[in-house]
PDB file of N, CA and C in Angstrom:
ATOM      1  N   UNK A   1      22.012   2.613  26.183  1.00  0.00           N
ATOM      2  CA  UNK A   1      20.932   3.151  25.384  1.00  0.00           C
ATOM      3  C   UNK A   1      21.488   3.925  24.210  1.00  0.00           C
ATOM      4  N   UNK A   2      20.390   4.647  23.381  1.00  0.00           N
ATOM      5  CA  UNK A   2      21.164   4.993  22.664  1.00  0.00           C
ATOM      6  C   UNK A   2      21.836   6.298  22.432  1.00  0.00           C
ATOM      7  N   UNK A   3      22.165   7.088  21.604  1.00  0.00           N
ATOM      8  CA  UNK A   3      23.121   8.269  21.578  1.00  0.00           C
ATOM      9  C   UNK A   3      22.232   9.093  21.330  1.00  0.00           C
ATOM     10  N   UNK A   4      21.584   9.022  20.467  1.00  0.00           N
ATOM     11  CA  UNK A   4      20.613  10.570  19.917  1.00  0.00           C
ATOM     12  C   UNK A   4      19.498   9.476  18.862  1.00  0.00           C
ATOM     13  N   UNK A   5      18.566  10.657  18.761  1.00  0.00           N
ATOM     14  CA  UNK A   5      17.788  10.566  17.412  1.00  0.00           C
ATOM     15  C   UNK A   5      18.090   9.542  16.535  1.00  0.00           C
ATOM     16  N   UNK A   6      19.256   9.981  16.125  1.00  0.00           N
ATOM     17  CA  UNK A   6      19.619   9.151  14.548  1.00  0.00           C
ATOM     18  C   UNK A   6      19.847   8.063  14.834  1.00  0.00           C
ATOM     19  N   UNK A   7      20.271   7.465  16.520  1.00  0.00           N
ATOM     20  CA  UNK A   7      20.555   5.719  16.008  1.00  0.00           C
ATOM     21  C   UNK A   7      19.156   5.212  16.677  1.00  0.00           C
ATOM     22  N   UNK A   8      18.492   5.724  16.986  1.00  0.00           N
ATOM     23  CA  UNK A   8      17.390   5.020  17.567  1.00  0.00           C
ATOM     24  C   UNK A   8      16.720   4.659  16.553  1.00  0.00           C
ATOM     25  N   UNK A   9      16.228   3.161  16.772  1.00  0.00           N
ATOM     26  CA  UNK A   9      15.478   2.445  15.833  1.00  0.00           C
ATOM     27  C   UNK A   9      14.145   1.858  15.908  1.00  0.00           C
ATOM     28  N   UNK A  10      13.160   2.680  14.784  1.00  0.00           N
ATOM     29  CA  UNK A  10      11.634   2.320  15.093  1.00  0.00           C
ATOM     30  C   UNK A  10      11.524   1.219  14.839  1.00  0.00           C
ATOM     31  N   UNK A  11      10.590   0.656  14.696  1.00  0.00           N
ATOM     32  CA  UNK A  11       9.770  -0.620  15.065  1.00  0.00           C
ATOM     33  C   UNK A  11       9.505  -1.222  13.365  1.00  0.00           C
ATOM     34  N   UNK A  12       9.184  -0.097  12.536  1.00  0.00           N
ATOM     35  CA  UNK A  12       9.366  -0.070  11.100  1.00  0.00           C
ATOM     36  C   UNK A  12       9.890  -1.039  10.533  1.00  0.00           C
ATOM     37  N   UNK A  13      11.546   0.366  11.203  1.00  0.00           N
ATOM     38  CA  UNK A  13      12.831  -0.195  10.533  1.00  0.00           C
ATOM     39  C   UNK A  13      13.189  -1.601  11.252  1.00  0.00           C
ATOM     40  N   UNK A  14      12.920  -2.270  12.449  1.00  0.00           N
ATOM     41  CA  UNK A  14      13.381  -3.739  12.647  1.00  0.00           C
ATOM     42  C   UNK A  14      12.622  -4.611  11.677  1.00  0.00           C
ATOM     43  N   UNK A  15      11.825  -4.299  11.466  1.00  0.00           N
ATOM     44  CA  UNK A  15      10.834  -5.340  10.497  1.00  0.00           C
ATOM     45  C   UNK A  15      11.560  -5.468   9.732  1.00  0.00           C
ATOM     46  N   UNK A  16      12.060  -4.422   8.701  1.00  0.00           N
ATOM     47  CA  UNK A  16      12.607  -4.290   7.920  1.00  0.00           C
ATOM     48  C   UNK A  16      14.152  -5.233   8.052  1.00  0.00           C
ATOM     49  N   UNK A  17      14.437  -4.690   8.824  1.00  0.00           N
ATOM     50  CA  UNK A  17      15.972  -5.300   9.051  1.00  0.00           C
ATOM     51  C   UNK A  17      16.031  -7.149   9.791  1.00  0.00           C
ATOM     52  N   UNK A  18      14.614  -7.286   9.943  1.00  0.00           N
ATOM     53  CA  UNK A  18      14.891  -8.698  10.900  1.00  0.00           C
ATOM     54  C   UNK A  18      15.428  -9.849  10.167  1.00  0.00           C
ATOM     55  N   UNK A  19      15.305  -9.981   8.854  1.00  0.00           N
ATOM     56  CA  UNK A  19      16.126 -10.959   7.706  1.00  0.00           C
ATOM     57  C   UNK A  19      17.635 -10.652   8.236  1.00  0.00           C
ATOM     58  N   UNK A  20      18.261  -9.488   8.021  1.00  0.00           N
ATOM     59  CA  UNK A  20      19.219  -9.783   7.809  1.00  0.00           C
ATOM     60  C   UNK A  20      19.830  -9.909   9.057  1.00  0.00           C
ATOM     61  N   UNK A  21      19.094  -9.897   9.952  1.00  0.00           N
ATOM     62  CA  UNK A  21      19.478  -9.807  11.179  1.00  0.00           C
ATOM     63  C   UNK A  21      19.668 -11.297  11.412  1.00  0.00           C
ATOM     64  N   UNK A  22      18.684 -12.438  11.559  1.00  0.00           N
ATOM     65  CA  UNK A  22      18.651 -13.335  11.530  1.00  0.00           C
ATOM     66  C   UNK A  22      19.554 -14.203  10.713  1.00  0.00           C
ATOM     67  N   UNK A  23      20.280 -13.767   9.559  1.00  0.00           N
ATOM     68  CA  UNK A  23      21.449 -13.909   8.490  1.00  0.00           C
ATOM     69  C   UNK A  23      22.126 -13.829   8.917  1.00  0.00           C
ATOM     70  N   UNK A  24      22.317 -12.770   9.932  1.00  0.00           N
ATOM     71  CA  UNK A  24      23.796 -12.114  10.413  1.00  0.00           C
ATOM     72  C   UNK A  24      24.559 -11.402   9.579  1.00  0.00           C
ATOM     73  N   UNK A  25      23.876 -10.805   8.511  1.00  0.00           N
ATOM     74  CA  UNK A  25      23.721 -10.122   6.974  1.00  0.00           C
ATOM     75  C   UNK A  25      23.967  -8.397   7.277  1.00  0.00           C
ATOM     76  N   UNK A  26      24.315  -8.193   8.583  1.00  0.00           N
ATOM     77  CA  UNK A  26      23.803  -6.665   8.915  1.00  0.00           C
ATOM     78  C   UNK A  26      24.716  -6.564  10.016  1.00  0.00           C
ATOM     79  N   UNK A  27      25.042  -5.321   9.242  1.00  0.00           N
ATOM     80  CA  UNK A  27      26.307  -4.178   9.869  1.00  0.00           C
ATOM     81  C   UNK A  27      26.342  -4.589  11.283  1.00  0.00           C
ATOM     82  N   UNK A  28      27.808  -3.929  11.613  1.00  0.00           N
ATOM     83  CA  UNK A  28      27.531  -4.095  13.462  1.00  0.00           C
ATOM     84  C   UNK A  28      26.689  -2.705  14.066  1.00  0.00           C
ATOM     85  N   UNK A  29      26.804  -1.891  13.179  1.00  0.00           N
ATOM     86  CA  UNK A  29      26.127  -0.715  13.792  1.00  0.00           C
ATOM     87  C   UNK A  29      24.704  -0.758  13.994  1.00  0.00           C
ATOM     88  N   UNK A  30      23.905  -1.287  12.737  1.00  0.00           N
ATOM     89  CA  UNK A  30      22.482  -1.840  12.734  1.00  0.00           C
ATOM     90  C   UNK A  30      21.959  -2.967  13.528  1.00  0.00           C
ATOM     91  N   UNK A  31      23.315  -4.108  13.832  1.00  0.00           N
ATOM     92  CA  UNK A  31      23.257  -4.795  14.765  1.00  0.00           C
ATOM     93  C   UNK A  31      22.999  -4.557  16.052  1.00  0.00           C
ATOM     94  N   UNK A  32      23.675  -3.436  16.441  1.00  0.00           N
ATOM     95  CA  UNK A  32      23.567  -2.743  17.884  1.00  0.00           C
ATOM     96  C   UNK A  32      22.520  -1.835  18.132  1.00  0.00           C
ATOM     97  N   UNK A  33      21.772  -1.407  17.208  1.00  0.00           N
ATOM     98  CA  UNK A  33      20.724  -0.494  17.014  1.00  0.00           C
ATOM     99  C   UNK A  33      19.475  -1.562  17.685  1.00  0.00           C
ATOM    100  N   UNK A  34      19.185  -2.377  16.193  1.00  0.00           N
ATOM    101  CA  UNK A  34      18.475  -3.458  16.438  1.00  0.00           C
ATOM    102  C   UNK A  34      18.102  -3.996  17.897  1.00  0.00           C
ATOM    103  N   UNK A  35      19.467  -4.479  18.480  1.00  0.00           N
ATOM    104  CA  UNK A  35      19.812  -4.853  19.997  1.00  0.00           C
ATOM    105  C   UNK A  35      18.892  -3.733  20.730  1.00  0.00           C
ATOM    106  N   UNK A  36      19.768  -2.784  20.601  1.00  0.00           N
ATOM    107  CA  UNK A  36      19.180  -1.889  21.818  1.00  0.00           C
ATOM    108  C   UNK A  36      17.551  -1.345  21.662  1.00  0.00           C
ATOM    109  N   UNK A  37      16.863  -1.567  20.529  1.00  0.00           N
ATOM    110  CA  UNK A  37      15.840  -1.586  20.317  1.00  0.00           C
ATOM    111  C   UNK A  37      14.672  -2.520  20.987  1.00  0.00           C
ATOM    112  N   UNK A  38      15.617  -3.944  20.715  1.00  0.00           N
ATOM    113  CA  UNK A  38      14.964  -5.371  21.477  1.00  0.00           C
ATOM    114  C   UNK A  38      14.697  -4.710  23.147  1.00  0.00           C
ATOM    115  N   UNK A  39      15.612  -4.781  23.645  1.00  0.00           N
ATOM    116  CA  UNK A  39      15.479  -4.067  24.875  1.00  0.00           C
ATOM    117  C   UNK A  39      14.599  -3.113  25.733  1.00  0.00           C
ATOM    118  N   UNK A  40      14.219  -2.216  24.680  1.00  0.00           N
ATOM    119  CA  UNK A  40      13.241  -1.311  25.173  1.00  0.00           C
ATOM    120  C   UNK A  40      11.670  -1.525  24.657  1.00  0.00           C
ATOM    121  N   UNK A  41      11.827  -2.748  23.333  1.00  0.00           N
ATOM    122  CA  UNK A  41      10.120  -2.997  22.960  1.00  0.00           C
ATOM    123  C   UNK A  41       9.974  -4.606  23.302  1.00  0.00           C
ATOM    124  N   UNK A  42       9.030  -4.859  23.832  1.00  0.00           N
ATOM    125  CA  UNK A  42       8.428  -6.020  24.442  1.00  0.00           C
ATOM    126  C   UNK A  42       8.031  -6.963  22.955  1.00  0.00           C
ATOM    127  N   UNK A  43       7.068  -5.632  22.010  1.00  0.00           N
ATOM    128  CA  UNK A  43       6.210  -6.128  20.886  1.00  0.00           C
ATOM    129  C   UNK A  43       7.646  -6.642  19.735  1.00  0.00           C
ATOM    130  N   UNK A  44       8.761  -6.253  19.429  1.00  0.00           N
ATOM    131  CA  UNK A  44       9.427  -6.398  18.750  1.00  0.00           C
ATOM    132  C   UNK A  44      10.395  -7.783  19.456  1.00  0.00           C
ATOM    133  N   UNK A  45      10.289  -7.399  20.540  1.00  0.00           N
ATOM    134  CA  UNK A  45      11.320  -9.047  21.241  1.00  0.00           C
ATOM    135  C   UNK A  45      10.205 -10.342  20.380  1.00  0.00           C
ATOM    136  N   UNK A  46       9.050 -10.068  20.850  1.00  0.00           N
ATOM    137  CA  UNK A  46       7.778 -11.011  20.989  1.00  0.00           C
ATOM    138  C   UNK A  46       7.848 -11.489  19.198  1.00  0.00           C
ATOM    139  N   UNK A  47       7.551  -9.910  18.143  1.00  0.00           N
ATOM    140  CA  UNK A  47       7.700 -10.306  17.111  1.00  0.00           C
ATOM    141  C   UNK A  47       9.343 -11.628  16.220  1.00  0.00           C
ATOM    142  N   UNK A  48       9.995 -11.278  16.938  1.00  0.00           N
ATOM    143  CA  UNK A  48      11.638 -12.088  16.662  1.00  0.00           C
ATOM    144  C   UNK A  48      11.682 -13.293  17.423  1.00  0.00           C
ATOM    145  N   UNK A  49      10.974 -13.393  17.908  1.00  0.00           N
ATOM    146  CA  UNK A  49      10.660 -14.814  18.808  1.00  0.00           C
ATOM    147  C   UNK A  49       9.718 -15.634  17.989  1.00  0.00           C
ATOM    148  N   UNK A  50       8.374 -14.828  17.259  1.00  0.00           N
ATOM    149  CA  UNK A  50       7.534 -15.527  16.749  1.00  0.00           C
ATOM    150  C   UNK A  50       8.347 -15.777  15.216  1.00  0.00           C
ATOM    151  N   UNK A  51       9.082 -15.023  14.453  1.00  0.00           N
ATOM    152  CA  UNK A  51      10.128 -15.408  13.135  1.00  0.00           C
ATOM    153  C   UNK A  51      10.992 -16.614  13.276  1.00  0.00           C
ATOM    154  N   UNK A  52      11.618 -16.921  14.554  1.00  0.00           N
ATOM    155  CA  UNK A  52      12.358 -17.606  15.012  1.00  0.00           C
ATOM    156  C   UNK A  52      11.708 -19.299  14.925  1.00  0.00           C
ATOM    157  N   UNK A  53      10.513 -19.180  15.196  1.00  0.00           N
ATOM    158  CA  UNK A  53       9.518 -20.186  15.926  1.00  0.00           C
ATOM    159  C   UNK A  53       9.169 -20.707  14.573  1.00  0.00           C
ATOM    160  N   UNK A  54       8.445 -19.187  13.765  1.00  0.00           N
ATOM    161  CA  UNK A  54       8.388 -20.192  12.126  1.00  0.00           C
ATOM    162  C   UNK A  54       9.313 -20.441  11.041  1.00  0.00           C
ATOM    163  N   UNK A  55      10.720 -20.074  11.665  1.00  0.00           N
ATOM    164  CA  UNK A  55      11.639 -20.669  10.324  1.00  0.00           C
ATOM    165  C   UNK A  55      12.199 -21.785  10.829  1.00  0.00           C
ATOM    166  N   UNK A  56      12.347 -21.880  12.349  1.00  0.00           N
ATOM    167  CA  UNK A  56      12.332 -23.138  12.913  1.00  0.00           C
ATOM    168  C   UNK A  56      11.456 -24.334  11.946  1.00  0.00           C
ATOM    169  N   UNK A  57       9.980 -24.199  12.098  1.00  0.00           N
ATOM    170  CA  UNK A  57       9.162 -25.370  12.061  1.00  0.00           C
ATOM    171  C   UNK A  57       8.760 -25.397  10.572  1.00  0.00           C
ATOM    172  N   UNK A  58       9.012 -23.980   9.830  1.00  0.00           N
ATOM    173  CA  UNK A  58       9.019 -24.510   8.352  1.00  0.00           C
ATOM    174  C   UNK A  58      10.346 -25.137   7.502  1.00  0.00           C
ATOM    175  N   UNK A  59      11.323 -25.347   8.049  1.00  0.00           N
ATOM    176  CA  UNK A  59      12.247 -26.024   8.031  1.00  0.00           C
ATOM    177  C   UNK A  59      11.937 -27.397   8.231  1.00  0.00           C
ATOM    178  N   UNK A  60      10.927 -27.762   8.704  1.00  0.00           N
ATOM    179  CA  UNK A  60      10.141 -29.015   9.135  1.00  0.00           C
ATOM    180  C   UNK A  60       9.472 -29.524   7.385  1.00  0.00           C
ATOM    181  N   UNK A  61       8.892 -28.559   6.635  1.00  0.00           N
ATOM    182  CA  UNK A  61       7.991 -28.623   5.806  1.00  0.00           C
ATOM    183  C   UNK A  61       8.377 -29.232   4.453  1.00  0.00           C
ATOM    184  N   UNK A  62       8.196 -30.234   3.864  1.00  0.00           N
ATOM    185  CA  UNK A  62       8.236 -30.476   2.448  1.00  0.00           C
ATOM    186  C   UNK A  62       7.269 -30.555   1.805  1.00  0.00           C
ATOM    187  N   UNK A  63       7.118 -30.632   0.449  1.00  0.00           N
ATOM    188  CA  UNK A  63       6.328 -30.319  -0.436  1.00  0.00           C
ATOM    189  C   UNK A  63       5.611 -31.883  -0.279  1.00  0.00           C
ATOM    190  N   UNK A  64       5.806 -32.503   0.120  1.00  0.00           N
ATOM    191  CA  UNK A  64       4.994 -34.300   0.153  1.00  0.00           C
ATOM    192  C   UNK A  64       4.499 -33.733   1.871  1.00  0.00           C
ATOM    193  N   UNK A  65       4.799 -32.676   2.850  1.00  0.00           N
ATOM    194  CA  UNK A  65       3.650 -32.730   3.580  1.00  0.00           C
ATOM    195  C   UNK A  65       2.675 -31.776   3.859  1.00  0.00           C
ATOM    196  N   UNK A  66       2.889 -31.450   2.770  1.00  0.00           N
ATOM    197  CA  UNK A  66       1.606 -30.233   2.482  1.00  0.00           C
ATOM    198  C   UNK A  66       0.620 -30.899   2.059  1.00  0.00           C
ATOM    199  N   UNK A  67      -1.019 -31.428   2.458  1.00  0.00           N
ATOM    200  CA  UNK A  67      -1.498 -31.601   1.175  1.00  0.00           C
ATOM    201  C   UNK A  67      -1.999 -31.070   0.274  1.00  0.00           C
ATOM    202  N   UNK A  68      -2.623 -32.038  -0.668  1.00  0.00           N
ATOM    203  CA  UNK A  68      -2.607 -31.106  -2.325  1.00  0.00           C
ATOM    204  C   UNK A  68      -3.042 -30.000  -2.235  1.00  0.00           C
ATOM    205  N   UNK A  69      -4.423 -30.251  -1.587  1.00  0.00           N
ATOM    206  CA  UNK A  69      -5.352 -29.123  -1.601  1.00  0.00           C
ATOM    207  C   UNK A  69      -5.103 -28.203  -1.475  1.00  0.00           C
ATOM    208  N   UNK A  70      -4.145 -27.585   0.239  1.00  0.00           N
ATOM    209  CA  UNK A  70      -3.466 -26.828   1.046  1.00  0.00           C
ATOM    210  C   UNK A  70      -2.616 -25.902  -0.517  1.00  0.00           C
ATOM    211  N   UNK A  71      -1.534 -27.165  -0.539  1.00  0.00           N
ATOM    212  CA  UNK A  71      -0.798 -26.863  -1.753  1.00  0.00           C
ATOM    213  C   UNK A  71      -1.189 -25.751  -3.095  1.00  0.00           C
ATOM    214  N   UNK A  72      -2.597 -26.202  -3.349  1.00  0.00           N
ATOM    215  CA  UNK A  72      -3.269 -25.992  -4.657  1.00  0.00           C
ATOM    216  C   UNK A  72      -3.869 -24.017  -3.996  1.00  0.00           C
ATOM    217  N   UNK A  73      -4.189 -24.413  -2.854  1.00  0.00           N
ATOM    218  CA  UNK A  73      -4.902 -22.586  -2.585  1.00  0.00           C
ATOM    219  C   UNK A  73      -3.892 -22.033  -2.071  1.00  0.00           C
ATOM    220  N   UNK A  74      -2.317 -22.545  -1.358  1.00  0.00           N
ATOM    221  CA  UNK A  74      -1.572 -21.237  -1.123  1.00  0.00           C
ATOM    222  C   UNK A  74      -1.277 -20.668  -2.650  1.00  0.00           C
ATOM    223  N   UNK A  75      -0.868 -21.851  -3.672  1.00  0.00           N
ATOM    224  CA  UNK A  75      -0.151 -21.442  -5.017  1.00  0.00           C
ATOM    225  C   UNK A  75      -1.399 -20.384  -5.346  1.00  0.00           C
ATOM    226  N   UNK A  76      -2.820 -20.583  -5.632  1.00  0.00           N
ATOM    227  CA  UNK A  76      -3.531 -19.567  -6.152  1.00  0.00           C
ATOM    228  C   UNK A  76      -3.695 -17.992  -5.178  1.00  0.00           C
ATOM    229  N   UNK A  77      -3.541 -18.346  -3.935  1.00  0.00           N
ATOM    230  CA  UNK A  77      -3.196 -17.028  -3.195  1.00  0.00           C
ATOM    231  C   UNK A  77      -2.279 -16.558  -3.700  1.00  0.00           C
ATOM    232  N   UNK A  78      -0.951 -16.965  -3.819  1.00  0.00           N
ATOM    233  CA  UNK A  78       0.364 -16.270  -3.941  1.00  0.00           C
ATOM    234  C   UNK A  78      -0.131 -15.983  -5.434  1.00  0.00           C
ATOM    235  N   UNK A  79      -0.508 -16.499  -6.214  1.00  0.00           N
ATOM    236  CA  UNK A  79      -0.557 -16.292  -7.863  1.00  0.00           C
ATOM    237  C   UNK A  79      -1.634 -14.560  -7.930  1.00  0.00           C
ATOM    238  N   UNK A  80      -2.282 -14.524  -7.135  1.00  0.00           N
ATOM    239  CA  UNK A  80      -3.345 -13.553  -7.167  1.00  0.00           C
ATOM    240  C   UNK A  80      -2.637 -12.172  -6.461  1.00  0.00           C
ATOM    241  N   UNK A  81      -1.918 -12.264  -5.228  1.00  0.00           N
ATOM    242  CA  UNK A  81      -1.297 -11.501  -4.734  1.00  0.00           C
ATOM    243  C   UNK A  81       0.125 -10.963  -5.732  1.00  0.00           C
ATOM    244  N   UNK A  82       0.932 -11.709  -6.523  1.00  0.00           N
ATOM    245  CA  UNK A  82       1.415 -11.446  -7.411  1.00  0.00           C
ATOM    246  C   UNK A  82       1.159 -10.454  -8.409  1.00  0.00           C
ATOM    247  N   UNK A  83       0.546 -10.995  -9.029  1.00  0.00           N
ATOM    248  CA  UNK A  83      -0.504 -10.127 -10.160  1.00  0.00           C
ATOM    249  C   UNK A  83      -1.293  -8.971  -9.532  1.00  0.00           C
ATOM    250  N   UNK A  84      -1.190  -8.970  -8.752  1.00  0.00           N
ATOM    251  CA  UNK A  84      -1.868  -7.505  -7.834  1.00  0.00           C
ATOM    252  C   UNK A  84      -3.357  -7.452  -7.721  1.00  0.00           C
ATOM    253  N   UNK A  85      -4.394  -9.035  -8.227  1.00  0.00           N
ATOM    254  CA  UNK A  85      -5.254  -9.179  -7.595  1.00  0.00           C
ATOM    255  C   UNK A  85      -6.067  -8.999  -6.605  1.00  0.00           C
TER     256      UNK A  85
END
């Protein structure tokens, strides 16, 4: 477990850190934080399981199997969320 206060890691900060975690982009110390974090939250195992699941299956995804339509309202979502719409 962990040592004190300072290495214990909220739920926040894994969000935060789960890219690079998944990269393998991140310190061993944050690595081990992370870890021992998994361990004690159910909701954060569950959340890294469900990241896992969709970079898995959007790895599946090309732009010929999206259709247009699909295509046409994520681009205007993302275009609106951009612009701070």
């Amino acid at each position: 477990m962990s040592s004190g206060p300072s290495s214990d890691l909220s739920c926040k900060e894994l969000v935060e850190l789960i890219t690079d975690y998944l990269e393998e982009a991140i310190s061993y110390e944050d690595r081990t934080r992370f870890e021992q974090h998994l361990v004690i939250c159910g909701g954060c195992r569950e959340y890294l399981r469900q990241m896992r699941h969709t970079i898995r299956f959007t790895r599946k995804l090309s732009e010929e199997t999206v259709p247009e339509d699909v295509r046409d309202e994520l681009l205007t979502i993302f275009r609106r969320w951009k612009s701070g719409s």
